[in-house]
PDB file of N, CA and C in Angstrom:
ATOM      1  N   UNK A   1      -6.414   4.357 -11.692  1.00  0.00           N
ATOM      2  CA  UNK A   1      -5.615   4.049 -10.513  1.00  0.00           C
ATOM      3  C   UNK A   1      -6.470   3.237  -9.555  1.00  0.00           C
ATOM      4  N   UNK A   2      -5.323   2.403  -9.004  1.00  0.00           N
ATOM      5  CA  UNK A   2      -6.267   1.326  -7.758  1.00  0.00           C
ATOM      6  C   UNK A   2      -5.721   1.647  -6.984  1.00  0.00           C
ATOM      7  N   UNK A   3      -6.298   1.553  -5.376  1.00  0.00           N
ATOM      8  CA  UNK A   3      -5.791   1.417  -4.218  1.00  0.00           C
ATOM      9  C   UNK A   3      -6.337   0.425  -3.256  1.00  0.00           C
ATOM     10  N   UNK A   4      -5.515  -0.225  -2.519  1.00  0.00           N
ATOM     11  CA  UNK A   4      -6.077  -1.590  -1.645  1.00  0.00           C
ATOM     12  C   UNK A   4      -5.188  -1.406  -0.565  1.00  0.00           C
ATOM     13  N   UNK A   5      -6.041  -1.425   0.650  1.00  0.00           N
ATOM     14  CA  UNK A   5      -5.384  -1.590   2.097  1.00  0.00           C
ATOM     15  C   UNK A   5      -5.748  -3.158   2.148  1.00  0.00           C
ATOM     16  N   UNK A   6      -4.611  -3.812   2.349  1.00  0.00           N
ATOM     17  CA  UNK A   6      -4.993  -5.319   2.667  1.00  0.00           C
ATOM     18  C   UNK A   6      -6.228  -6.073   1.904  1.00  0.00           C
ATOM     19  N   UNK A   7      -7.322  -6.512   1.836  1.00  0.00           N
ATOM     20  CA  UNK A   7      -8.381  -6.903   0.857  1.00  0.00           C
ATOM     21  C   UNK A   7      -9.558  -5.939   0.796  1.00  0.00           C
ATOM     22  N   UNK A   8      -9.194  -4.162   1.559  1.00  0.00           N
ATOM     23  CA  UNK A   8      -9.721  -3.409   1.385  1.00  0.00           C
ATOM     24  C   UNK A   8      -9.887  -2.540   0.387  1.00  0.00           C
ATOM     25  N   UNK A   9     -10.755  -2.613  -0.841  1.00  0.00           N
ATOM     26  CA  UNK A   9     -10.147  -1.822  -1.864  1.00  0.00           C
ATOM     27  C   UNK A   9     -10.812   0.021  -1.549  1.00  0.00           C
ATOM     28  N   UNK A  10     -10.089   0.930  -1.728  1.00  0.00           N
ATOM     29  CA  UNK A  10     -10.524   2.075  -1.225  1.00  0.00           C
ATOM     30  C   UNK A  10     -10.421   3.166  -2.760  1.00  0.00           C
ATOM     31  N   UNK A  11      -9.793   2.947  -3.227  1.00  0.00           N
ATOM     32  CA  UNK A  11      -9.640   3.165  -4.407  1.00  0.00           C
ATOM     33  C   UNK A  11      -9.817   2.660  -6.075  1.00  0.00           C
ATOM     34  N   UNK A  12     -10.919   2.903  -7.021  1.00  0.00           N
ATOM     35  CA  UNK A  12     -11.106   2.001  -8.095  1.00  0.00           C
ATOM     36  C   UNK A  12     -11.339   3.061  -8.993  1.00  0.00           C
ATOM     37  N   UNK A  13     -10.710   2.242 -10.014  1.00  0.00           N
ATOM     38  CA  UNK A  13     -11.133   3.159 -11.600  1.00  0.00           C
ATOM     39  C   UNK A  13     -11.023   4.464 -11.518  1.00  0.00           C
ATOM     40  N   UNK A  14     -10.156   5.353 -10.889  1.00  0.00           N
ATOM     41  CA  UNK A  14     -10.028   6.720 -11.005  1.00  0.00           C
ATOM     42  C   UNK A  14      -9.150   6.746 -11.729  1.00  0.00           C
ATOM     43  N   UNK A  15      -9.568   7.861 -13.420  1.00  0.00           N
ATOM     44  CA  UNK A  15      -8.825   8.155 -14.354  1.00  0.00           C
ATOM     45  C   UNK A  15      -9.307  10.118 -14.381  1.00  0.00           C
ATOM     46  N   UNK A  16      -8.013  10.253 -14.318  1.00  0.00           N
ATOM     47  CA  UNK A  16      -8.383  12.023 -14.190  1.00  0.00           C
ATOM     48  C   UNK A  16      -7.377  12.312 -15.138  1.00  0.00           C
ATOM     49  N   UNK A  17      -7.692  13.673 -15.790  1.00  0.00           N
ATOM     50  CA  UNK A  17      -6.339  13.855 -16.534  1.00  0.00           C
ATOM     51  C   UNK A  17      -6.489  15.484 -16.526  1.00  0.00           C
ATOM     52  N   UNK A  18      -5.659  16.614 -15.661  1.00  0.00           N
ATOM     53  CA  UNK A  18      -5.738  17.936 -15.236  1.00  0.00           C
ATOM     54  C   UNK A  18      -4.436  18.666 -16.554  1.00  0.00           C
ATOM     55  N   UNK A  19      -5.023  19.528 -17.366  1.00  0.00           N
ATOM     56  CA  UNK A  19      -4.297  20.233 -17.574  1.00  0.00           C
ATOM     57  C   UNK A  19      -3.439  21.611 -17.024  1.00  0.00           C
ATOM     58  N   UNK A  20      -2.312  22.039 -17.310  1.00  0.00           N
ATOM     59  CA  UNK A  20      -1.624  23.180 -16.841  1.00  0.00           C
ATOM     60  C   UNK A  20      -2.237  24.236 -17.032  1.00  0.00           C
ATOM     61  N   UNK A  21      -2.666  25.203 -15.939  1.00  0.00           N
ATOM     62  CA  UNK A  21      -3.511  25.868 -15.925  1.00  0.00           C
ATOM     63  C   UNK A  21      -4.937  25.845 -15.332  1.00  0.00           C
ATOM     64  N   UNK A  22      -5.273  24.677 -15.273  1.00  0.00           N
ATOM     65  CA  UNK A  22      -6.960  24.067 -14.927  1.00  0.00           C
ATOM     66  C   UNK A  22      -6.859  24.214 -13.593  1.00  0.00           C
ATOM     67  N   UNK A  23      -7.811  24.339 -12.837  1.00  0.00           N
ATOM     68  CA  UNK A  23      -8.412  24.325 -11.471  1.00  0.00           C
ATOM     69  C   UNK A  23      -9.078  23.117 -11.375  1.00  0.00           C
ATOM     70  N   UNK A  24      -9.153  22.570 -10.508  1.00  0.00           N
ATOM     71  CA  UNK A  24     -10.517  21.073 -10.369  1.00  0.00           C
ATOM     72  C   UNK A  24     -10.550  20.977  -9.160  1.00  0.00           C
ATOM     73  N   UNK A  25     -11.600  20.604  -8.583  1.00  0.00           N
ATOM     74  CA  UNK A  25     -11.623  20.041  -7.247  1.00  0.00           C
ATOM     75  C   UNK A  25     -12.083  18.493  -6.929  1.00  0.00           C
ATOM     76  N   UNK A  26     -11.519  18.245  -6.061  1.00  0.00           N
ATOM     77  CA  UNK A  26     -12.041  16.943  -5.730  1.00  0.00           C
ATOM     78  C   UNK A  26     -12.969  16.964  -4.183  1.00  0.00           C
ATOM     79  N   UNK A  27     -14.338  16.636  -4.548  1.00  0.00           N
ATOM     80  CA  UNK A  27     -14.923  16.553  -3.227  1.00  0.00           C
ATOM     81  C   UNK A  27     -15.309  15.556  -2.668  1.00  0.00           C
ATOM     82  N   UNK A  28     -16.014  15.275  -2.080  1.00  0.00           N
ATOM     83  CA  UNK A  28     -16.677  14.123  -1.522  1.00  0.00           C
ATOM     84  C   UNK A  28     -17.087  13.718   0.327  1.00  0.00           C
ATOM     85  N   UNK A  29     -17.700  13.278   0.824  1.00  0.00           N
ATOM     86  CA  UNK A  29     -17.679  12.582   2.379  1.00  0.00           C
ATOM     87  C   UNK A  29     -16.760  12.611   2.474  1.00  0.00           C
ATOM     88  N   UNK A  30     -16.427  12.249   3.846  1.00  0.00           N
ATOM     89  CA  UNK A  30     -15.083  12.082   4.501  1.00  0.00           C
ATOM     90  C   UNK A  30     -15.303  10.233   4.167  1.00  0.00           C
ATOM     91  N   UNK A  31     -13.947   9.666   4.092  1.00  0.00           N
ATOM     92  CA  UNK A  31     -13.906   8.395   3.923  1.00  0.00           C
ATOM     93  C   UNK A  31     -13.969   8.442   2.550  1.00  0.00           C
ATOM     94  N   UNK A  32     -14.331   9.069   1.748  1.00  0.00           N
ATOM     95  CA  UNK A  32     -14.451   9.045   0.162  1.00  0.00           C
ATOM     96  C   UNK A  32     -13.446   8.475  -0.602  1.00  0.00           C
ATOM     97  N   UNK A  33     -12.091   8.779  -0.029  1.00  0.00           N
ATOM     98  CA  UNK A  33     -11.078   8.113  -0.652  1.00  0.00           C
ATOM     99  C   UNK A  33     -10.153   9.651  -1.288  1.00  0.00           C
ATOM    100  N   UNK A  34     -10.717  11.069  -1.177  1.00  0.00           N
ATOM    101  CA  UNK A  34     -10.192  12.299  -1.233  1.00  0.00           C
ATOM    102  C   UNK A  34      -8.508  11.978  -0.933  1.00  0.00           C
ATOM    103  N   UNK A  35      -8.198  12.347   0.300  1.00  0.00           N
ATOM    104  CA  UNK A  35      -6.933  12.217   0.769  1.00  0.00           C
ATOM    105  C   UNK A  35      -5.993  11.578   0.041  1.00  0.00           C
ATOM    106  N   UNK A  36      -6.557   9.918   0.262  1.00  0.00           N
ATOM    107  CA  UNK A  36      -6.194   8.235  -0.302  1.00  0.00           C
ATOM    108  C   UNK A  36      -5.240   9.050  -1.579  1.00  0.00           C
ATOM    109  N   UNK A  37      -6.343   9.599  -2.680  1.00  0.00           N
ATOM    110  CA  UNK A  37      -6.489  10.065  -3.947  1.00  0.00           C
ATOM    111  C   UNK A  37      -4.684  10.608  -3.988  1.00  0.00           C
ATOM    112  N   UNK A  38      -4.947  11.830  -3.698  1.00  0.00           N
ATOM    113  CA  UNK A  38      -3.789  12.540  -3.402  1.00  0.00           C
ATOM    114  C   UNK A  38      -2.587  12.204  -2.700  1.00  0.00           C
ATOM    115  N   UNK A  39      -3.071  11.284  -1.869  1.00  0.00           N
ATOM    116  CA  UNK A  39      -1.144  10.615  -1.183  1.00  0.00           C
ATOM    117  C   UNK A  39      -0.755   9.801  -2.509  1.00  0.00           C
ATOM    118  N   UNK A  40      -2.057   8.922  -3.399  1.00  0.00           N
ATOM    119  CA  UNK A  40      -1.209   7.887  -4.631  1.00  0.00           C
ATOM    120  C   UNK A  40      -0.418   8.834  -5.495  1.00  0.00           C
ATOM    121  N   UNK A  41      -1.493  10.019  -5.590  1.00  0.00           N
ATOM    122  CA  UNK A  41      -0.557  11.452  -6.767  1.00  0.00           C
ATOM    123  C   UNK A  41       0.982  11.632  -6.596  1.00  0.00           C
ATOM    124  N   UNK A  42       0.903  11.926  -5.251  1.00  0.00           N
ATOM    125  CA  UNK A  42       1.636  12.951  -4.586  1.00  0.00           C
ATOM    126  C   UNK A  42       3.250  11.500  -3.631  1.00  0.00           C
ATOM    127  N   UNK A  43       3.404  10.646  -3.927  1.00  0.00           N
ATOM    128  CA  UNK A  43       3.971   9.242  -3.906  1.00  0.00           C
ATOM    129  C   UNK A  43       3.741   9.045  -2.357  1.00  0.00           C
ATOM    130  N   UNK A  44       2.958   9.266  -1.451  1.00  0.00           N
ATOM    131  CA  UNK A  44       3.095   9.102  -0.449  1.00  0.00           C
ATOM    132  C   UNK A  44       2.183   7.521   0.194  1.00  0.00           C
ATOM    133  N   UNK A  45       0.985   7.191  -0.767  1.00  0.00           N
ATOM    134  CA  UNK A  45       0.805   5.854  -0.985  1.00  0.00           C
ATOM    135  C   UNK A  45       1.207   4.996  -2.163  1.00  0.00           C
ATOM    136  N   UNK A  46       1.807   4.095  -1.773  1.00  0.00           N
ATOM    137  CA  UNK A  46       2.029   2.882  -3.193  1.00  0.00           C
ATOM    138  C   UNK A  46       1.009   2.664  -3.894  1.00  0.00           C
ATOM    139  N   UNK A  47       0.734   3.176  -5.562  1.00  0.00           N
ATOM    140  CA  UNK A  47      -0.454   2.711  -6.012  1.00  0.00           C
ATOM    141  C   UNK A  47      -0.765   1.213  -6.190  1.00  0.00           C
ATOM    142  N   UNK A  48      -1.994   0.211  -6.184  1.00  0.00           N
ATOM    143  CA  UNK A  48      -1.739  -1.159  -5.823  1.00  0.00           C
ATOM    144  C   UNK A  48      -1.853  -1.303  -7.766  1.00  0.00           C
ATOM    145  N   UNK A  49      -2.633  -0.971  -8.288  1.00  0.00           N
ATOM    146  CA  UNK A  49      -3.084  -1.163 -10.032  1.00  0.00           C
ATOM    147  C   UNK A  49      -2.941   0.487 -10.756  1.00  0.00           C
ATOM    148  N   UNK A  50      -2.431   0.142 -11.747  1.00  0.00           N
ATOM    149  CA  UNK A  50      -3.038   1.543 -12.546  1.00  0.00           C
ATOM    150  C   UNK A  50      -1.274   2.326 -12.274  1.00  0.00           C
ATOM    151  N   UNK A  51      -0.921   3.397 -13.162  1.00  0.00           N
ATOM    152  CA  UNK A  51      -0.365   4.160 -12.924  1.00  0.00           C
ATOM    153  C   UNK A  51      -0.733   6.087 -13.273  1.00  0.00           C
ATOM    154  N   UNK A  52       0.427   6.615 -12.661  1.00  0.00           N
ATOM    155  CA  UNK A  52       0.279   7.980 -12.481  1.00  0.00           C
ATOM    156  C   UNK A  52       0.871   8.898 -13.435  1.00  0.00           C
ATOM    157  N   UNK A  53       1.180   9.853 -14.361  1.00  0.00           N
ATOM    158  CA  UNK A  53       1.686  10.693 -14.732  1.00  0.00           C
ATOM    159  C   UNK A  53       1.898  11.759 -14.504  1.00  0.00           C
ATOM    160  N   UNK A  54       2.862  12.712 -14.929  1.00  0.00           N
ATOM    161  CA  UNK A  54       2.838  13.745 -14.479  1.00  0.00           C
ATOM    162  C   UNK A  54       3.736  14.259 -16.402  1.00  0.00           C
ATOM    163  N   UNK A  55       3.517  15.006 -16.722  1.00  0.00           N
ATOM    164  CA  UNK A  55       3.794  15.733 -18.374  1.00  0.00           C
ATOM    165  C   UNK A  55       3.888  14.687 -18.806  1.00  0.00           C
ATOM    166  N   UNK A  56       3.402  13.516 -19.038  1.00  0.00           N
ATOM    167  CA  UNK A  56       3.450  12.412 -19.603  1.00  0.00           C
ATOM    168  C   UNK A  56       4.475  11.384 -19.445  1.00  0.00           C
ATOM    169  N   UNK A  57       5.098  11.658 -18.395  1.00  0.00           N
ATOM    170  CA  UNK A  57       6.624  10.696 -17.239  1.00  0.00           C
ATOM    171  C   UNK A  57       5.637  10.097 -16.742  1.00  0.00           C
ATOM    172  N   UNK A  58       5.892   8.641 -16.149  1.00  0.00           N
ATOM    173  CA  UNK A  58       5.338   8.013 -15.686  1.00  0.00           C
ATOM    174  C   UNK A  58       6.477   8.254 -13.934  1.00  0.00           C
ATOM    175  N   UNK A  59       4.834   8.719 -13.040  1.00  0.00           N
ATOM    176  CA  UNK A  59       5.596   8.787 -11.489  1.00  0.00           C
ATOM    177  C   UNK A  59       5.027   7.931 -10.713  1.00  0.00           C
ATOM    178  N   UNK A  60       4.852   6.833 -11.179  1.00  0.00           N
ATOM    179  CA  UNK A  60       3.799   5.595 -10.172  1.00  0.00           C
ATOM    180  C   UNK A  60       4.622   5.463  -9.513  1.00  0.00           C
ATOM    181  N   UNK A  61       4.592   5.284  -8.114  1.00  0.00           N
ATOM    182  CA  UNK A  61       5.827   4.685  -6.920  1.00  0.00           C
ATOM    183  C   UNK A  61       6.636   5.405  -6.542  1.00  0.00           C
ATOM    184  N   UNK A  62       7.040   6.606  -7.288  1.00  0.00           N
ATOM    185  CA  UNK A  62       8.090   7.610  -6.745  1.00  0.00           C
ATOM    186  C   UNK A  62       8.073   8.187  -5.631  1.00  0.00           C
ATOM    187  N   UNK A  63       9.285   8.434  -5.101  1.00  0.00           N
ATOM    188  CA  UNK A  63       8.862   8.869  -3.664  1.00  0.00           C
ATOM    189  C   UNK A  63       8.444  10.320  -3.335  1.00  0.00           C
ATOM    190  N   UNK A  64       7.542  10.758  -2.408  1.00  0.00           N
ATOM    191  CA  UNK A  64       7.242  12.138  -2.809  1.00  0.00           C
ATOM    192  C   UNK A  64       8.661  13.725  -2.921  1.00  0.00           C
ATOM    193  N   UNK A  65       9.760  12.859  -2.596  1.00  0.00           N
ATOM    194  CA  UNK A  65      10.760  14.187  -2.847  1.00  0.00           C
ATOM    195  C   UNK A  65      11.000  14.189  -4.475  1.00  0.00           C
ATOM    196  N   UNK A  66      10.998  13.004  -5.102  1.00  0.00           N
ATOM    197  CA  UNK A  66      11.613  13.090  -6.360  1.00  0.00           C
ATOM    198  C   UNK A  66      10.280  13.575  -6.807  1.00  0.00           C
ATOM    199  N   UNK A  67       8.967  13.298  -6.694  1.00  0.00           N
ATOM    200  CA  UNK A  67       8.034  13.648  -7.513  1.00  0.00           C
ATOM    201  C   UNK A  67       7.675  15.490  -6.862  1.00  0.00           C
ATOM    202  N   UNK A  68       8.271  16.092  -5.640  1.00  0.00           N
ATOM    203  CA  UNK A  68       8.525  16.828  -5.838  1.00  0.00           C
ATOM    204  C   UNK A  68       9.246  17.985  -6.652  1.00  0.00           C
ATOM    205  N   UNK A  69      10.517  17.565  -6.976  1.00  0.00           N
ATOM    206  CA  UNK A  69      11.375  17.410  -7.916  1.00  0.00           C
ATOM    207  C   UNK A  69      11.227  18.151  -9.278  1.00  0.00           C
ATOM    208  N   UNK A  70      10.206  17.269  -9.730  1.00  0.00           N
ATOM    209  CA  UNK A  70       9.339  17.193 -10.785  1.00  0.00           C
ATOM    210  C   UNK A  70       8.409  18.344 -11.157  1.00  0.00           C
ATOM    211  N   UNK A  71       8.173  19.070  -9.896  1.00  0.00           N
ATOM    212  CA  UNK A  71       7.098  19.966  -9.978  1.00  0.00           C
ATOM    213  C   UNK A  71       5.969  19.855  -9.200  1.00  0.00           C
ATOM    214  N   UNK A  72       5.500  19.014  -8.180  1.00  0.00           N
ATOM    215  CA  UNK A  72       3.959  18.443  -8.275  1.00  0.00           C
ATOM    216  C   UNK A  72       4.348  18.379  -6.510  1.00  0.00           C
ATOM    217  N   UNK A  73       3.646  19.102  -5.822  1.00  0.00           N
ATOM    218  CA  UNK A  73       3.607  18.774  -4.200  1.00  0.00           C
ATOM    219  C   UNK A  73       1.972  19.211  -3.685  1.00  0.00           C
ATOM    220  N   UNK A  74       2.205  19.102  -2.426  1.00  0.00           N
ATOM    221  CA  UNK A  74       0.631  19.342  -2.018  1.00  0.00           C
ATOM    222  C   UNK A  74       0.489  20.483  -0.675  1.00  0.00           C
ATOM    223  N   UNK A  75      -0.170  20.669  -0.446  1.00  0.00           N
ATOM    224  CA  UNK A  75       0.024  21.272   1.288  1.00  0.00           C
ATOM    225  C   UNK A  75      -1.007  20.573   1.967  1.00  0.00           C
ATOM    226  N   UNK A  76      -1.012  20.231   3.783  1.00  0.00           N
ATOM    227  CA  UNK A  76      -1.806  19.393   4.307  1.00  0.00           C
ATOM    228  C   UNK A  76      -2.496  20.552   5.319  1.00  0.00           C
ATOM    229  N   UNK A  77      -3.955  20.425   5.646  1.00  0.00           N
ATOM    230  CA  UNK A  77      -4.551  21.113   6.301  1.00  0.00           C
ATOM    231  C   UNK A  77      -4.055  20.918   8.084  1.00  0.00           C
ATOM    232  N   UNK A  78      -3.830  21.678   8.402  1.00  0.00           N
ATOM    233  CA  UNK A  78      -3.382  21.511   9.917  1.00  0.00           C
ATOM    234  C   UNK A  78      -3.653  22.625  10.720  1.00  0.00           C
ATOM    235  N   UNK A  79      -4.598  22.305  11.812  1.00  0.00           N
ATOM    236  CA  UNK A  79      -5.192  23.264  12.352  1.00  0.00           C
ATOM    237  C   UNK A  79      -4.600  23.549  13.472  1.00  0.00           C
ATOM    238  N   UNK A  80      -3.279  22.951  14.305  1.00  0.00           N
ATOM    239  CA  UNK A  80      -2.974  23.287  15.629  1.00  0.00           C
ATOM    240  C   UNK A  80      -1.675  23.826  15.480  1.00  0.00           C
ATOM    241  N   UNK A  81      -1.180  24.600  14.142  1.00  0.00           N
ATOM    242  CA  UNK A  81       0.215  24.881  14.138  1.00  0.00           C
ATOM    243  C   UNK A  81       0.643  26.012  15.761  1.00  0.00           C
ATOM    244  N   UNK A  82      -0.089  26.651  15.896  1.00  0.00           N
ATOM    245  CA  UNK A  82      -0.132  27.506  16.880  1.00  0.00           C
ATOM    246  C   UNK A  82      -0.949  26.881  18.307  1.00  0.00           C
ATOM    247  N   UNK A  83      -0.558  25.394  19.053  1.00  0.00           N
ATOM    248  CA  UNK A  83      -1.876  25.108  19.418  1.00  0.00           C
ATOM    249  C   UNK A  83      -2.247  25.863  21.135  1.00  0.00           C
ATOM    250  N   UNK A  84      -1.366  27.090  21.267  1.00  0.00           N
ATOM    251  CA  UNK A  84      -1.645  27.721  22.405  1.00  0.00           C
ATOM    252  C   UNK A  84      -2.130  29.475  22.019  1.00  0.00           C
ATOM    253  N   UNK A  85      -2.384  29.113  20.943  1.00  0.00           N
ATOM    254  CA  UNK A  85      -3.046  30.843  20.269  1.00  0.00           C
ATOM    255  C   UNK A  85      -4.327  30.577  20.351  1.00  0.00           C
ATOM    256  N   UNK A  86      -5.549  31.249  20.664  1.00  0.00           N
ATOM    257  CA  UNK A  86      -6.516  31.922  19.991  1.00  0.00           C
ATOM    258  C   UNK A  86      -6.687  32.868  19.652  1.00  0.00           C
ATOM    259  N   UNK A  87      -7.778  32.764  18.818  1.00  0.00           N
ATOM    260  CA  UNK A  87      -7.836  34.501  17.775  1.00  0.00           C
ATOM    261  C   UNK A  87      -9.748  34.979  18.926  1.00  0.00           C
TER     262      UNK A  87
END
């Protein structure tokens, strides 16, 4: 999979392939391209090269409800759901 903001490429040559059942993590710096990674998965960025699968369907470009659909969503870290609580 590729990803390019304008002549920015942020994304190159990532080939992953997770089986059902498997755990993996993806780490890295911030700026790493982590996130990037997961919005191309998850259809929330347009991949620019390369496509995506999911059970061997091709979901390059789909939008993230249908590739919800499918099985495959994410959750986003958000720290101010409560932003007048402390613990």
């Amino acid at each position: 999979v590729q990803k390019s903001f304008g002549n920015t490429e942020v994304i190159r040559g990532v080939d992953l392939a997770i089986a059902e059942g498997e755990i993996h993590a993806v780490i890295g710096p911030n700026g790493a391209g982590k996130s990037t990674l997961f919005n191309l998965v998850t259809g929330r960025h347009q991949v620019s090269r390369g496509r995506v699968e999911l059970n061997g369907e091709d979901i390059t470009n789909r939008t993230p409800y249908d590739i919800y659909r499918k099985g495959l969503s994410r959750s986003f870290q958000v720290t101010n759901i409560f932003p007048n609580m402390s613990v």
